[in-house]
Protein backbone atom coordinates (compact mmCIF):
# COMPACT_ATOMS: atom_id res chain seq x y z
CA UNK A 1 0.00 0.00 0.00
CA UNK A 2 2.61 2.40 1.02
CA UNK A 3 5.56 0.69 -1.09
CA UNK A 4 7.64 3.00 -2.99
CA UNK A 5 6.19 4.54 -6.54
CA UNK A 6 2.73 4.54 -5.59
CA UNK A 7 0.76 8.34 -5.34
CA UNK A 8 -0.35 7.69 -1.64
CA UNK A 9 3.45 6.87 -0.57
CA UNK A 10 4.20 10.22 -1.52
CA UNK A 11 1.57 11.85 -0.24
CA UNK A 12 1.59 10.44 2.58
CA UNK A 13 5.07 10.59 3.37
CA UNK A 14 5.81 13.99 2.02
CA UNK A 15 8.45 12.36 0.24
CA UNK A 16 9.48 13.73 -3.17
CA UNK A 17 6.69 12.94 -5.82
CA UNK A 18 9.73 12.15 -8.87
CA UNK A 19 11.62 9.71 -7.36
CA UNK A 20 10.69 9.33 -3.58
CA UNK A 21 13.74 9.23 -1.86
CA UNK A 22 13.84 12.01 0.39
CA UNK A 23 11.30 14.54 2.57
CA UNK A 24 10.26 17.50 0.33
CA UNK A 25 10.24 19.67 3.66
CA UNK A 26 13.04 20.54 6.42
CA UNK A 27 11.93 18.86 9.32
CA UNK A 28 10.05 15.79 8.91
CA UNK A 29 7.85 16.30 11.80
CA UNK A 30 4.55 18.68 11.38
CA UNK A 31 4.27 19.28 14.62
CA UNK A 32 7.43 21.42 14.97
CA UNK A 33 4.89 24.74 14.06
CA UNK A 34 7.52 27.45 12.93
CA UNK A 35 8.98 24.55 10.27
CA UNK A 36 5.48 23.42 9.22
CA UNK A 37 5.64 24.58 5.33
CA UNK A 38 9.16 25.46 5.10
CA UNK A 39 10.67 23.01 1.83
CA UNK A 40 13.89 22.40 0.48
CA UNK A 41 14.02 24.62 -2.77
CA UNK A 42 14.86 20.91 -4.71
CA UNK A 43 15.20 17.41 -4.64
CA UNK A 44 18.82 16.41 -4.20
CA UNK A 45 18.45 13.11 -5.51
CA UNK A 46 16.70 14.15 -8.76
CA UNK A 47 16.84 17.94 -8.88
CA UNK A 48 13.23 18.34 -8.39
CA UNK A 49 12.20 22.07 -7.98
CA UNK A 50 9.51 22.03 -5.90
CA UNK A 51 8.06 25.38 -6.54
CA UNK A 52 7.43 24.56 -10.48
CA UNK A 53 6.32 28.25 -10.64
CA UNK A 54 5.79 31.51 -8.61
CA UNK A 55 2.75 31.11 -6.43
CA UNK A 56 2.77 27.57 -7.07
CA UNK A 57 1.26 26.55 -3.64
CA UNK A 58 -1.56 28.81 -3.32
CA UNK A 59 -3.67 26.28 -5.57
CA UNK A 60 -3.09 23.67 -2.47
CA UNK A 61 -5.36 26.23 -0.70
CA UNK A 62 -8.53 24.42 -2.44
CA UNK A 63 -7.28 20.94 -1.56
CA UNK A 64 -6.48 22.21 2.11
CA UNK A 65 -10.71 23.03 2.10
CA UNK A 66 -11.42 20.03 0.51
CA UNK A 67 -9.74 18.35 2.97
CA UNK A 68 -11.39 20.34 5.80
CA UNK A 69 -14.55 19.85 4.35
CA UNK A 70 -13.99 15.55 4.53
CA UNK A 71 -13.09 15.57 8.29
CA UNK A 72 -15.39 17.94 8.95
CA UNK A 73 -18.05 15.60 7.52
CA UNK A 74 -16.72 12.28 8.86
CA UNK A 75 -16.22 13.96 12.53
CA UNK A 76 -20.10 14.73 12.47
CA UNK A 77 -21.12 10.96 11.45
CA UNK A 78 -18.90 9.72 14.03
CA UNK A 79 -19.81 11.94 16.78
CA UNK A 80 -23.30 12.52 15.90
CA UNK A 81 -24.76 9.65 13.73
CA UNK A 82 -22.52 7.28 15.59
CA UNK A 83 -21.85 7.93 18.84
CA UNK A 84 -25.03 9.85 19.42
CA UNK A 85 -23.88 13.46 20.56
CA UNK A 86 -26.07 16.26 20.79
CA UNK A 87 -25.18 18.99 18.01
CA UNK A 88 -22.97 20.95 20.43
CA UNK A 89 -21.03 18.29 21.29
CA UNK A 90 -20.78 17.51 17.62
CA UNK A 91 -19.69 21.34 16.72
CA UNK A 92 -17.14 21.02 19.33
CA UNK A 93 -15.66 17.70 17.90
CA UNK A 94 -15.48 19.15 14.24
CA UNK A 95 -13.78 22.29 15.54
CA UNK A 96 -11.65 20.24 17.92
CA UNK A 97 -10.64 17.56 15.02
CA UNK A 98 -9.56 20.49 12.32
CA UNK A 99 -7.60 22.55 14.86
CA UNK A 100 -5.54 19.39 15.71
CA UNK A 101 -5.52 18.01 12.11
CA UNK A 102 -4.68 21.55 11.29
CA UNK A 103 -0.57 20.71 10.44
CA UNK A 104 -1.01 17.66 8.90
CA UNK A 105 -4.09 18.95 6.36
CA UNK A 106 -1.21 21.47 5.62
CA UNK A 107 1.07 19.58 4.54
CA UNK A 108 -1.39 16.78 3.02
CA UNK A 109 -2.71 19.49 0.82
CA UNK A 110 0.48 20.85 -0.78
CA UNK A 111 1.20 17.01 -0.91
CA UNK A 112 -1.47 16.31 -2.95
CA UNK A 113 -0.91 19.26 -4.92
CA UNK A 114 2.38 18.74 -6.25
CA UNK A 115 1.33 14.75 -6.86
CA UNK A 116 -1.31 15.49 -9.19
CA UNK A 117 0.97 17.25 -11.54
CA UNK A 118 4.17 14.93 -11.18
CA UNK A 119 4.15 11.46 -10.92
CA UNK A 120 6.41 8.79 -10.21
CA UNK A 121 9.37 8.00 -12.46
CA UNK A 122 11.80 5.62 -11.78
CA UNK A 123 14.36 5.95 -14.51
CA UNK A 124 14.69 9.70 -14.04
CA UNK A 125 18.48 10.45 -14.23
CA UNK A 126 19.61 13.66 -13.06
């Protein structure tokens, strides 16, 4: 599922969507807030330049909503269809799940971003 050259290894991962061998960002972790977004300008295995044009990023901005928009809607069947909270309860659970989701939708959105317009090669010489 997760084995190299596959869309949602990359995604997932963060890991460069070309040839997957290293982190497109800094620090690995999401959680360390002031390093959240910050990227390496390129790939040093293939020479991947992650920002394939000014601005490039900003179009993640729809996939970060999207995204918001899915947990949003899966936190309210859990907690409401589910589990049987009240509405407040519920509000409080979808405002509680995208506020801790928050760094990860970040960089899950630029991930996807970047994946849908490169893809996997594995004979890609530098």
């Amino acid at each position: 599922m997760l084995k190299k050259g596959s869309k949602l290894n990359s995604i997932l991962t963060g890991s460069c969507p070309r040839c997957q061998n290293e982190s497109m960002y800094l620090d690995k972790n999401p959680l360390h807030f002031s390093n959240t977004l910050k990227m390496n300008e390129k790939c040093n295995h293939c020479g991947l330049k992650y920002q394939i044009e000014p601005s490039f990023f900003y179009g993640a901005m729809y996939v970060s909503y999207g995204l918001n928009v899915a947990i949003s809607v899966a936190t309210f069947v859990i907690s409401n269809l589910i589990l049987g909270f009240n509405l407040k309860t519920t509000f409080i659970a979808i405002i509680a799940s995208n506020v801790v989701l928050f760094p990860f939708v970040l960089r899950w959105s630029r991930n996807l971003y970047i994946n849908i317009f490169i893809s996997y090669d594995p004979n890609f010489k530098k």
